[in-house]
N, C-alpha and C. Protein backbone atom coordinates (compact mmCIF):
# COMPACT_ATOMS: atom_id res chain seq x y z
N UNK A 1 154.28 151.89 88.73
CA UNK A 1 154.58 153.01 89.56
C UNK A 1 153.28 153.66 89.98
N UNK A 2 152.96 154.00 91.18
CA UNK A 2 152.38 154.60 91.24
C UNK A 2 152.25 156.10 91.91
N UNK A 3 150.97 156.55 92.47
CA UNK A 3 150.85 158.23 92.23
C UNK A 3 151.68 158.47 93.86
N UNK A 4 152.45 159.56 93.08
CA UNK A 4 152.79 160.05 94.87
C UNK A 4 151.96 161.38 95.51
N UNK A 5 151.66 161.40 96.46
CA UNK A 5 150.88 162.46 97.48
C UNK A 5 151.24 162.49 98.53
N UNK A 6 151.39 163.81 98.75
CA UNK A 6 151.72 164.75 99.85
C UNK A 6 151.40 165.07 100.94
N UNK A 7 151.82 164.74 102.11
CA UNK A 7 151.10 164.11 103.19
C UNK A 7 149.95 164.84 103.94
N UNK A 8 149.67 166.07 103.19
CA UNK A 8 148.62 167.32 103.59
C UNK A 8 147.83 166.02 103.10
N UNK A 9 147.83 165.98 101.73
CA UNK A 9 146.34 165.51 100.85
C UNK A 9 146.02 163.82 101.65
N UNK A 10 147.24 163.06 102.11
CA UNK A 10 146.98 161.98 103.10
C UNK A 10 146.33 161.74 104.06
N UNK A 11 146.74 163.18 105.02
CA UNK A 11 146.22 163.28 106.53
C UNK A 11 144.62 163.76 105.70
N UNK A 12 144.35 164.64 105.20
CA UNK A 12 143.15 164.94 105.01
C UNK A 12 142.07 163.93 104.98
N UNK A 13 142.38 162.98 103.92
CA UNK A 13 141.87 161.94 103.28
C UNK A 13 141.41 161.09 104.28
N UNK A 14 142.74 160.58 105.49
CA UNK A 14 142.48 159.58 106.47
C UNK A 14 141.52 160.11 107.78
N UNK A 15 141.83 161.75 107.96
CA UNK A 15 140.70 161.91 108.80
C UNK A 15 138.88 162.36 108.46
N UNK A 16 139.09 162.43 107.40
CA UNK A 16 137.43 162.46 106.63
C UNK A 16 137.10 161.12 106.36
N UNK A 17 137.87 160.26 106.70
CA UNK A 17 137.09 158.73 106.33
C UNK A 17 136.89 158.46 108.04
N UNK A 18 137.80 158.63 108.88
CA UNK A 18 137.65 158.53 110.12
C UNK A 18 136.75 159.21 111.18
N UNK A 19 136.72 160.41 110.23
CA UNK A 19 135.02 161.55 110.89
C UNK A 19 133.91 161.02 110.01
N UNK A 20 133.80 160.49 109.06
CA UNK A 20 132.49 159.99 108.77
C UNK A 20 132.77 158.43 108.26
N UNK A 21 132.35 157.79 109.05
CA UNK A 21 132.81 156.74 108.82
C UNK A 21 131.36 155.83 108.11
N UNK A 22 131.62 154.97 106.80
CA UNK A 22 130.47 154.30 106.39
C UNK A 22 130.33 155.03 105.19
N UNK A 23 130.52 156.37 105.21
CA UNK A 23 130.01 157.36 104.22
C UNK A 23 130.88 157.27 102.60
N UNK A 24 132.06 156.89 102.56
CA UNK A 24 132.76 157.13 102.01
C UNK A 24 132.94 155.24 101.04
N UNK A 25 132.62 154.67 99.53
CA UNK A 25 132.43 154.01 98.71
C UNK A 25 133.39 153.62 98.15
N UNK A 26 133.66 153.00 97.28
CA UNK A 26 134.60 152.66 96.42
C UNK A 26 134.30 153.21 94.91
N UNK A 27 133.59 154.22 95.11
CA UNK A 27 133.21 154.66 93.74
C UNK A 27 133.64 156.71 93.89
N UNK A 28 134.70 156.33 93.03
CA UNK A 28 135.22 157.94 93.44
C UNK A 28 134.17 159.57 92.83
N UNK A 29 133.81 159.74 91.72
CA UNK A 29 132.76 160.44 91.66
C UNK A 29 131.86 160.61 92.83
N UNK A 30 131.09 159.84 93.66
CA UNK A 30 130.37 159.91 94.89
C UNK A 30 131.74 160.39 95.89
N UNK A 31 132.55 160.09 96.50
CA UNK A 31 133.41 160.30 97.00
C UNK A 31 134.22 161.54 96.76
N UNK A 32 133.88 161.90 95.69
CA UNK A 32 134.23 163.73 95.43
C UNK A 32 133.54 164.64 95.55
N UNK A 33 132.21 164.28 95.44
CA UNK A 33 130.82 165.23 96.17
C UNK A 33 131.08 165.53 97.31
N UNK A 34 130.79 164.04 98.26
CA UNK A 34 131.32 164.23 99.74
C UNK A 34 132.70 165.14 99.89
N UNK A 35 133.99 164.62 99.51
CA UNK A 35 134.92 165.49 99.87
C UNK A 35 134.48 167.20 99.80
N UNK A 36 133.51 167.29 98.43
CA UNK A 36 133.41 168.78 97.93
C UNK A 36 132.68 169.33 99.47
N UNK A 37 131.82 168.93 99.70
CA UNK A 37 131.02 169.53 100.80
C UNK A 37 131.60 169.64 102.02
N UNK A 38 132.69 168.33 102.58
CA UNK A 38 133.11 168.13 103.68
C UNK A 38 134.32 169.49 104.03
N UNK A 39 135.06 169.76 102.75
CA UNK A 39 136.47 170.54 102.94
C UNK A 39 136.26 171.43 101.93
N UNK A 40 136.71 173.00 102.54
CA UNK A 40 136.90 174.07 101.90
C UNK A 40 138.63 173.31 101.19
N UNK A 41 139.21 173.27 100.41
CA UNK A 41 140.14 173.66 99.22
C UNK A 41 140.04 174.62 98.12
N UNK A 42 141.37 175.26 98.21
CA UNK A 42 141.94 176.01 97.50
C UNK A 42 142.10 175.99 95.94
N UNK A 43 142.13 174.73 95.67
CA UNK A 43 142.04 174.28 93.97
C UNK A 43 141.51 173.02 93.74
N UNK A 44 140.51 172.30 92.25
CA UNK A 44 140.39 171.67 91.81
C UNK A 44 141.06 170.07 91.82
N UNK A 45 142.16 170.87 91.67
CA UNK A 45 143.26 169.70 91.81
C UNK A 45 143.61 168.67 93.22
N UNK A 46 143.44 169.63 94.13
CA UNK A 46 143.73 169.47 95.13
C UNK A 46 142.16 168.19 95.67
N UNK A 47 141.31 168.81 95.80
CA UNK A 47 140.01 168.67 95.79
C UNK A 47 140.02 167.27 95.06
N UNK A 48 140.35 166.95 93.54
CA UNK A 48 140.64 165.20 93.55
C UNK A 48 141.80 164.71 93.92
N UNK A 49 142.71 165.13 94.33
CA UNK A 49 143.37 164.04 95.12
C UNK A 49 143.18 163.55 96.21
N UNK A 50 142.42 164.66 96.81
CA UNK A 50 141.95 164.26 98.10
C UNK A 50 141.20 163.08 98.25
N UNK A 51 139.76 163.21 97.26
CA UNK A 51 138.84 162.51 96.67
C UNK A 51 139.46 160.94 96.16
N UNK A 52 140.49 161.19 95.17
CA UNK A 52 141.55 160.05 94.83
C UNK A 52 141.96 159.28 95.69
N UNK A 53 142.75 159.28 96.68
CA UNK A 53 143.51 159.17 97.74
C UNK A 53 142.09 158.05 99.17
N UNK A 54 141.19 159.13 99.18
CA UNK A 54 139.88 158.60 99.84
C UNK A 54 139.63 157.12 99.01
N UNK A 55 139.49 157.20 97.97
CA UNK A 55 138.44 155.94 97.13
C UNK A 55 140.09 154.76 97.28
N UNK A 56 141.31 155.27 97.10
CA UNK A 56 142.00 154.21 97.16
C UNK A 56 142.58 153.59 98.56
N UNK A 57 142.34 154.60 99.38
CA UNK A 57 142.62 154.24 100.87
C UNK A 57 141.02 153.23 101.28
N UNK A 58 140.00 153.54 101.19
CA UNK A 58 138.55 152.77 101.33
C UNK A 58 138.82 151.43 100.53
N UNK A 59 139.63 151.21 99.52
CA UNK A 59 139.91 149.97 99.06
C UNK A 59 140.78 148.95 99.95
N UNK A 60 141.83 149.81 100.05
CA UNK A 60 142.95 149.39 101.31
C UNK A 60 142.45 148.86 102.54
N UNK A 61 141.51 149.43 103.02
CA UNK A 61 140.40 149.24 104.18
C UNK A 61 140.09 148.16 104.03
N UNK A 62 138.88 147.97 103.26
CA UNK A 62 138.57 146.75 102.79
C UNK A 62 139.40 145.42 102.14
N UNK A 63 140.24 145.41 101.39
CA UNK A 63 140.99 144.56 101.53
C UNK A 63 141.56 144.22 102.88
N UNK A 64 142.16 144.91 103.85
CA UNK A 64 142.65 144.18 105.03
C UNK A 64 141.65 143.28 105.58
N UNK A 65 140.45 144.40 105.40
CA UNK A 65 139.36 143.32 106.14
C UNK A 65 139.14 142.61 106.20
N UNK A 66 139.12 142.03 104.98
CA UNK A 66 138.52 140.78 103.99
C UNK A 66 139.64 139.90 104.35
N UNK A 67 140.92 140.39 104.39
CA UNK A 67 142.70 139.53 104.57
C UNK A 67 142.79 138.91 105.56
N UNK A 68 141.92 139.59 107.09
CA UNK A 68 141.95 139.23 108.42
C UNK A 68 140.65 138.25 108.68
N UNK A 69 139.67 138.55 108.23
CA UNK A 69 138.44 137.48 108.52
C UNK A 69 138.97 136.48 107.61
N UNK A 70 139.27 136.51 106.33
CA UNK A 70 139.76 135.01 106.06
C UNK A 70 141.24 133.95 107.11
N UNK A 71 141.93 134.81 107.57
CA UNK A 71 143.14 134.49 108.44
C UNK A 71 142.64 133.84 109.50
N UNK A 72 141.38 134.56 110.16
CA UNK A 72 140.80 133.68 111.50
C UNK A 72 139.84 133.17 111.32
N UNK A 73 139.07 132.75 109.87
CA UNK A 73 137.72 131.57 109.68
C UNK A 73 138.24 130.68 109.28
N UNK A 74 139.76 130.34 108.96
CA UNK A 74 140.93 129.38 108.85
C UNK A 74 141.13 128.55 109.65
N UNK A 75 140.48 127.57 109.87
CA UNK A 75 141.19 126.35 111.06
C UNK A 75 142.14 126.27 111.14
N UNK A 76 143.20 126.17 112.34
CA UNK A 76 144.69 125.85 112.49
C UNK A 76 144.51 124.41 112.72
């Protein structure tokens, strides 16, 4: 099972990877600095999921990537 989030902490997440694009790692500690500086939030909590949400969506990213260049360096 995994974590559910709320589509505030979603949209946030997808447009701070989309306004800085490159910036954002697969290593969430670095990825919570950035969030800290990028967005005023209201609580702690809030502030890592955002951070959370970022490092597992940047995975997601990358896996497609990786899913689609292998699909078309594939001879038919």
């Amino acid at each position: 099972m995994g974590s559910i989030r709320s589509s505030n902490v979603k949209r946030t997440a997808e447009n701070l990877v989309a306004q800085y694009p490159g910036k954002f790692t697969k290593d969430y500690s670095q990825n919570r600095e950035i969030v800290k500086q990028a967005v005023t939030v209201a609580s702690k909590k809030t502030l890592n999921n955002i951070a959370g949400y970022v490092t597992r969506y940047i995975i997601k990213l990358e896996s497609r990537r990786r899913k689609e260049e292998e699909e078309t360096s594939i001879p038919a």
